[in-house]
Protein backbone atom coordinates (compact mmCIF):
# COMPACT_ATOMS: atom_id res chain seq x y z
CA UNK A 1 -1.76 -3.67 6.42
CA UNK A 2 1.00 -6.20 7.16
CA UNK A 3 2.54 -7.96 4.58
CA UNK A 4 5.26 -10.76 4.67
CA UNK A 5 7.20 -12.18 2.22
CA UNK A 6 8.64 -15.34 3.07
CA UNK A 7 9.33 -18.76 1.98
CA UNK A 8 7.87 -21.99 4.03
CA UNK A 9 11.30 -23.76 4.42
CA UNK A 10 12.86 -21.08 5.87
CA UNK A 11 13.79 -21.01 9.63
CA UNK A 12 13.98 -17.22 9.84
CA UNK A 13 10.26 -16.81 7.97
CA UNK A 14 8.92 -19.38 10.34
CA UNK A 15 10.11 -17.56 13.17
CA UNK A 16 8.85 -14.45 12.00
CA UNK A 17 5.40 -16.13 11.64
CA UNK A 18 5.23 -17.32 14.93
CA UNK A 19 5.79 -13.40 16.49
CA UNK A 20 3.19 -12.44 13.93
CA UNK A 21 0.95 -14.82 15.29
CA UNK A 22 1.88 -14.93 19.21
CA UNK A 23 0.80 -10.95 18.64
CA UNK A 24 -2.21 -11.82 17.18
CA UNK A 25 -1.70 -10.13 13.87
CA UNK A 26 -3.58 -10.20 10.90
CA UNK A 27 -1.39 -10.19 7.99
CA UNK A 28 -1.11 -10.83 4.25
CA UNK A 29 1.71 -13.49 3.25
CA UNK A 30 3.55 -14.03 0.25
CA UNK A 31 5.14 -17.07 -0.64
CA UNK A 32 8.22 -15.70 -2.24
CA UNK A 33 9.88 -18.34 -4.49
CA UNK A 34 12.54 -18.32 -7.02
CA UNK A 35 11.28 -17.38 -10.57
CA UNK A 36 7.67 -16.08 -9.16
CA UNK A 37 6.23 -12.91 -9.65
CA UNK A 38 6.28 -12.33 -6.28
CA UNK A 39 10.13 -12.35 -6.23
CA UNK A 40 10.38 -10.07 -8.78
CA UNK A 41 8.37 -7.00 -6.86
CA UNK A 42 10.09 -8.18 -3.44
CA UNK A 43 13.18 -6.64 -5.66
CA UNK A 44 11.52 -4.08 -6.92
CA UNK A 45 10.30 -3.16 -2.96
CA UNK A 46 13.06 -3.77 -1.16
CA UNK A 47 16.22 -4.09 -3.68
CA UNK A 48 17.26 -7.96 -2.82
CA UNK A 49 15.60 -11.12 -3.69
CA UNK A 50 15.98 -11.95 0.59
CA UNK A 51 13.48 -13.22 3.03
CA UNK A 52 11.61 -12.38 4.91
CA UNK A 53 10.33 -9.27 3.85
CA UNK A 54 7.95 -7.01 6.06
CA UNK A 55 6.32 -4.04 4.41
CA UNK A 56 4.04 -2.07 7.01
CA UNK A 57 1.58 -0.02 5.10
CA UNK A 58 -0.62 0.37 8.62
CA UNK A 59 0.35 4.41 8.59
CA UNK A 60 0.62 5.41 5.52
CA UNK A 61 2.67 8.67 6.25
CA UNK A 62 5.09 6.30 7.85
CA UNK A 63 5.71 3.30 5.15
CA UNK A 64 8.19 0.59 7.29
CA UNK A 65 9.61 -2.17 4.79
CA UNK A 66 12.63 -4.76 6.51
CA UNK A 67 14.71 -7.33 6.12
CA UNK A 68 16.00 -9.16 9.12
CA UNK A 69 14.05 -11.81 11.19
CA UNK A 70 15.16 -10.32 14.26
CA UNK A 71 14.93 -6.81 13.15
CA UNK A 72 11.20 -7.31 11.96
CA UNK A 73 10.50 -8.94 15.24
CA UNK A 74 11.77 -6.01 16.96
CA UNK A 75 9.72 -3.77 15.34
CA UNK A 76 6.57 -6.01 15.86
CA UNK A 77 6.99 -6.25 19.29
CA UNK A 78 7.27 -2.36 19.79
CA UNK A 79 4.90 -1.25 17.20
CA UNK A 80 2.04 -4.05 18.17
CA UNK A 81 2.63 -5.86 21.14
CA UNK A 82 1.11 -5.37 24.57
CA UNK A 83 1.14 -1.93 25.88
């Protein structure tokens, strides 16, 4: 399962979306904002309160979580894109 933590006004979230959905993946999103629950285990996950936040639970022996809009686009692209 996919899972991104993001927050709507944020340019690097939305552009993470847009890969997500160009690749046509099904994904779980988390509106991260300040104060939420939901901020307080993207700490806990990744160790900073930054977005977006992928966690890739897909392969279970192989557990991917990232920061980085470009990074996590990157990984997209090669893990799920066109072959």
């Amino acid at each position: 399962m996919l899972e991104l933590y993001q927050k709507e006004s944020c340019p690097y979230c939305t552009k993470v979306r847009r890969a997500m959905e160009e690749l046509d993946l099904d994904y779980l999103c988390h509106t991260s904002v300040k104060g939420s629950p939901k901020r307080e285990l993207l700490t806990k996950l990744g160790g900073q309160e930054m977005v977006p936040f992928l966690v890739d639970t897909t392969d279970p022996a192989n557990l991917v979580m990232m920061y980085e809009s470009d990074d996590i686009i990157a990984y997209l692209e090669k893990t799920y894109g066109k072959k």
